[in-house]
N, C-alpha and C. Protein backbone atom coordinates (compact mmCIF):
# COMPACT_ATOMS: atom_id res chain seq x y z
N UNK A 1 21.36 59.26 -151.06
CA UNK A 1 20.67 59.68 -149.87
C UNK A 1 19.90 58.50 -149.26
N UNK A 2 19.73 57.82 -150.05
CA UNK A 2 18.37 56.40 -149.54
C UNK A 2 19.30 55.22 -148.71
N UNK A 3 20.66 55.48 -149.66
CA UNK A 3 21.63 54.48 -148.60
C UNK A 3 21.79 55.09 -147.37
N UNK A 4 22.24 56.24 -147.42
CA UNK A 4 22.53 56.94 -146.00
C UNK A 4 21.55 56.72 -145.11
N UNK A 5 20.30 57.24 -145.49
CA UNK A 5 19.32 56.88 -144.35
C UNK A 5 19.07 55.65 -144.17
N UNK A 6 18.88 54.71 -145.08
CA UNK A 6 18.76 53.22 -144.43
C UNK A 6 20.07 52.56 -143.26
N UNK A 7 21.28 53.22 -143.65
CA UNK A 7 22.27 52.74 -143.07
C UNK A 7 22.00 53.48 -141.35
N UNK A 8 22.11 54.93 -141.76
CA UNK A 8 21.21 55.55 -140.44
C UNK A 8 20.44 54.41 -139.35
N UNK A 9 19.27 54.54 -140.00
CA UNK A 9 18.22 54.30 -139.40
C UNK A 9 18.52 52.10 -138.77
N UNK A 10 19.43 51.62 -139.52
CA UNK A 10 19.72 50.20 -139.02
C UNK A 10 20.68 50.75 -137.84
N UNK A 11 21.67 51.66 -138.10
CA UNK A 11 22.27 51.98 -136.71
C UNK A 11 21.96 52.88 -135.60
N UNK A 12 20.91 53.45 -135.76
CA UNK A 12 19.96 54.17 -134.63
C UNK A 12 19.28 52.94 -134.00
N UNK A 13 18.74 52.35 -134.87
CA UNK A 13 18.05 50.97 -134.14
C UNK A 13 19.05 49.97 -132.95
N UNK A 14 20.00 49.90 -133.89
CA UNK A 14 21.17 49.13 -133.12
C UNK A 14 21.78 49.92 -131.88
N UNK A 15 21.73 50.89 -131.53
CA UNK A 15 21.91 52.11 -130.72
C UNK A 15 20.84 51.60 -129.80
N UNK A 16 19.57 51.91 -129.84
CA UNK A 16 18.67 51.78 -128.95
C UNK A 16 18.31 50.38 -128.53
N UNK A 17 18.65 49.63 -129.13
CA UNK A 17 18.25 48.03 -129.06
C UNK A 17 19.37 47.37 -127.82
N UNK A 18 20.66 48.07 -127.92
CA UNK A 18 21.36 47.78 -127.06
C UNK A 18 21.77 48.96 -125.79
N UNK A 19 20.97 49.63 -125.74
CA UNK A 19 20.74 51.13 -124.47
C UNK A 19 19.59 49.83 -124.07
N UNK A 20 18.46 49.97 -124.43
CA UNK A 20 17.29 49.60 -123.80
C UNK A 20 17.95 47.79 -123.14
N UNK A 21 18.35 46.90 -123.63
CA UNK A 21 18.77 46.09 -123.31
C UNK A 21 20.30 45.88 -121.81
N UNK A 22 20.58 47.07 -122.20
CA UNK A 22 21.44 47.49 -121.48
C UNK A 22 20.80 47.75 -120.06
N UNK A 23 19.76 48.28 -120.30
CA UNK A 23 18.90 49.14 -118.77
C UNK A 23 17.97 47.88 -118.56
N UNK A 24 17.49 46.70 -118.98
CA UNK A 24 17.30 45.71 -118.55
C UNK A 24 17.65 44.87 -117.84
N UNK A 25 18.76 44.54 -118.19
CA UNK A 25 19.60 44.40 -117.35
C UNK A 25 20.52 44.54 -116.31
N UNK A 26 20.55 46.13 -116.46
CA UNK A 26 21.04 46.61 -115.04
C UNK A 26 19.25 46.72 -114.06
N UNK A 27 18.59 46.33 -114.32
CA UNK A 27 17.41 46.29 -113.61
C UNK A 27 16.94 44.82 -113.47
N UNK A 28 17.83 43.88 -113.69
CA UNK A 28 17.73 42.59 -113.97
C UNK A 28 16.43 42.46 -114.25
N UNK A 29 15.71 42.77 -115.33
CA UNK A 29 14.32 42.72 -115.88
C UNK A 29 14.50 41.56 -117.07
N UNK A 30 13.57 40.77 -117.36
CA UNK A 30 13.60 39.85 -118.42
C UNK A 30 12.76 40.41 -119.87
N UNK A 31 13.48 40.18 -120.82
CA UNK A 31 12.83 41.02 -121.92
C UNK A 31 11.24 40.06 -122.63
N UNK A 32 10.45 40.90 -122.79
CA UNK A 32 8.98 39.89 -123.15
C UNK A 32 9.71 38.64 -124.53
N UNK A 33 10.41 38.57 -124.62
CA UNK A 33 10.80 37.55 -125.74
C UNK A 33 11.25 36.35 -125.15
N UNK A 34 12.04 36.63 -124.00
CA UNK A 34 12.88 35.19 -123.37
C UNK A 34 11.60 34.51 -122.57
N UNK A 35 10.42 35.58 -122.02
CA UNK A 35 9.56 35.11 -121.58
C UNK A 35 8.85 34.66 -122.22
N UNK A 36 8.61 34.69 -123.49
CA UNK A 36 7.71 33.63 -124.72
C UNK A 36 8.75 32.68 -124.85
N UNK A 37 9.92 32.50 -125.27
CA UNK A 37 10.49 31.51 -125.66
C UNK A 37 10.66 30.62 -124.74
N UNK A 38 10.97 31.05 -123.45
CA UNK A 38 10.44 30.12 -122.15
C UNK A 38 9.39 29.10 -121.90
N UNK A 39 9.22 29.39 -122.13
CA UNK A 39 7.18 29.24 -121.78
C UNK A 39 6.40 28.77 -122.96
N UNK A 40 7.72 28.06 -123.92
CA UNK A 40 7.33 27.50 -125.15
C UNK A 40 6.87 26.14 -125.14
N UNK A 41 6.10 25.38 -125.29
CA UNK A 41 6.17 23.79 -125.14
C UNK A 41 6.96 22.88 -125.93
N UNK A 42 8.22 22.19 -125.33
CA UNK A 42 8.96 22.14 -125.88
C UNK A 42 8.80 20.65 -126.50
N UNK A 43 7.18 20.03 -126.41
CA UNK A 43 6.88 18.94 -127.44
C UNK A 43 6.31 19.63 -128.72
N UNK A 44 5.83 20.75 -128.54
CA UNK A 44 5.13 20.96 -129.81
C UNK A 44 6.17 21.93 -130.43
N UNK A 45 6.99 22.82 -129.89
CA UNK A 45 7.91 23.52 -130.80
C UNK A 45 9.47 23.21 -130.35
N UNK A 46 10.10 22.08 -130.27
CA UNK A 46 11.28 21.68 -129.59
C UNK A 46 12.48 23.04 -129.70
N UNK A 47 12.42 23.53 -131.05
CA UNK A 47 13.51 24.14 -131.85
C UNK A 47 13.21 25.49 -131.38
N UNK A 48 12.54 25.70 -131.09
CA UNK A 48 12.09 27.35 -130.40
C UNK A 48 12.34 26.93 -129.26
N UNK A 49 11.83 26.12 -128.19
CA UNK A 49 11.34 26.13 -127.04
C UNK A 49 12.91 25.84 -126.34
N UNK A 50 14.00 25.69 -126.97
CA UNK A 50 15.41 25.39 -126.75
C UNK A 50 16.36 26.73 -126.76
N UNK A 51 15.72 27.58 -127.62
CA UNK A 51 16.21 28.81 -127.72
C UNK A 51 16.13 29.77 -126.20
N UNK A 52 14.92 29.02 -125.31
CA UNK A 52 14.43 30.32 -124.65
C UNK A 52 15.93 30.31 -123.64
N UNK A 53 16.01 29.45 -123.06
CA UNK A 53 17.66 29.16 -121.94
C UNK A 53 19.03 30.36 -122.80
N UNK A 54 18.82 30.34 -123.83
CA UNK A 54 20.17 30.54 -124.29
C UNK A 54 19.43 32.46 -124.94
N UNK A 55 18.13 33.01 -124.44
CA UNK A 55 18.28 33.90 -125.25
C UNK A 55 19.38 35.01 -125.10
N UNK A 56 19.08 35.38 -124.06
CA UNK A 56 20.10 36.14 -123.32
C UNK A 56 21.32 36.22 -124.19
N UNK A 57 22.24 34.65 -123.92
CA UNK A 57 23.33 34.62 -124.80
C UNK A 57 23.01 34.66 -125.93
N UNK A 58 22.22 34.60 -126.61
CA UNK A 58 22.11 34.49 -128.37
C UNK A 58 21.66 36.08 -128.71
N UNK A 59 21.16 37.06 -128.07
CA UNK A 59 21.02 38.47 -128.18
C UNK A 59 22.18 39.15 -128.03
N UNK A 60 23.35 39.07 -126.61
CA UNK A 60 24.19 39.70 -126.44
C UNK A 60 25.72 39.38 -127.56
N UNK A 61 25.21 38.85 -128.64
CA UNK A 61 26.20 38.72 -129.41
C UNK A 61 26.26 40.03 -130.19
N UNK A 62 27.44 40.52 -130.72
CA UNK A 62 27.20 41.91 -131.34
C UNK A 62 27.87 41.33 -133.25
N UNK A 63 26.35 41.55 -133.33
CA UNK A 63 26.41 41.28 -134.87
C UNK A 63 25.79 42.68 -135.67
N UNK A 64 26.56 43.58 -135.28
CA UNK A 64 26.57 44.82 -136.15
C UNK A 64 27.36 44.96 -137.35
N UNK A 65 28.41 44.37 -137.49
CA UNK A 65 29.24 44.42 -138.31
C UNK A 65 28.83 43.22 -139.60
N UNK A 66 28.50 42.07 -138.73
CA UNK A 66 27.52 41.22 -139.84
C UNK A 66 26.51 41.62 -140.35
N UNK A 67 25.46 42.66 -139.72
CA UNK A 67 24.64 43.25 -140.51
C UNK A 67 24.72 44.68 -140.89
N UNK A 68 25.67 45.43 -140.88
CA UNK A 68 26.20 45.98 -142.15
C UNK A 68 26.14 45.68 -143.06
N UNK A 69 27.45 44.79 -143.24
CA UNK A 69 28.19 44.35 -144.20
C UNK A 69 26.78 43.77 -145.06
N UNK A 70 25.66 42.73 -144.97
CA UNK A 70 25.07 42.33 -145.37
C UNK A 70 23.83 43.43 -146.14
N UNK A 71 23.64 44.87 -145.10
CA UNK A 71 22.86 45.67 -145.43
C UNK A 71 23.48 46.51 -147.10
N UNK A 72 24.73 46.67 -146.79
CA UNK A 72 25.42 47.17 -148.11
C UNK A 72 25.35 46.38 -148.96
N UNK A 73 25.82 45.53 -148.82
CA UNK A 73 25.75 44.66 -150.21
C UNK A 73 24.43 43.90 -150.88
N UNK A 74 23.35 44.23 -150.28
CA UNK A 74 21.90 45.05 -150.72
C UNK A 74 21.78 45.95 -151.56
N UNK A 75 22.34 46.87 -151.14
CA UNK A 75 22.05 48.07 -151.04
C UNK A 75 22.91 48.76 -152.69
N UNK A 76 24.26 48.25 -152.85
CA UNK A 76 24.78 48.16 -154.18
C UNK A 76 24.05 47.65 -155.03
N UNK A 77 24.53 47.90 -156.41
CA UNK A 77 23.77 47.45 -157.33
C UNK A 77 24.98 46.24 -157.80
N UNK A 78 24.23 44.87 -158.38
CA UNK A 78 24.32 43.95 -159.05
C UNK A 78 25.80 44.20 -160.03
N UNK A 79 26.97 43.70 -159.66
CA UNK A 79 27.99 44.14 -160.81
C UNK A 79 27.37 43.12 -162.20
N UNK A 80 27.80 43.38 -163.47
CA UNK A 80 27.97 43.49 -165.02
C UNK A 80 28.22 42.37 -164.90
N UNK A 81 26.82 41.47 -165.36
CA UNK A 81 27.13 40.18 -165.90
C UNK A 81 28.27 39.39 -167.03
């Protein structure tokens, strides 16, 4: 039952994470994150402050299946040393 709901609850998230992102963008609205990473100084945090241009593209990647896969094999137990 504890897998089910964790697995649940990562894909309810993933559900709403990409609805809400979805309606952002059809409202061409900028999400409060690209606007921090923007607006980063890019002498004092180069490696962040490089991210902000590309968030957009670095969010709309669909890595559901990468985090699955990664959530299960958590989620199993340790095979027999």
């Amino acid at each position: 039952m504890d897998a089910y709901r964790i697995i649940w609850h990562y894909t309810a998230g993933e559900i709403s994470a990409r609805a809400a992102a979805a309606r952002r963008r059809a409202d061409d609205r900028p999400t409060h994150r690209s606007q921090l990473f923007e607006s980063l100084d890019p002498a004092r945090l180069p490696r962040l402050a490089a991210l902000g241009p590309r968030w957009t593209e670095l969010t709309d990647r669909d890595t559901y299946d990468k985090g699955i896969q990664a959530l299960v094999r958590g989620l199993l137990p340790a095979p027999p040393a």
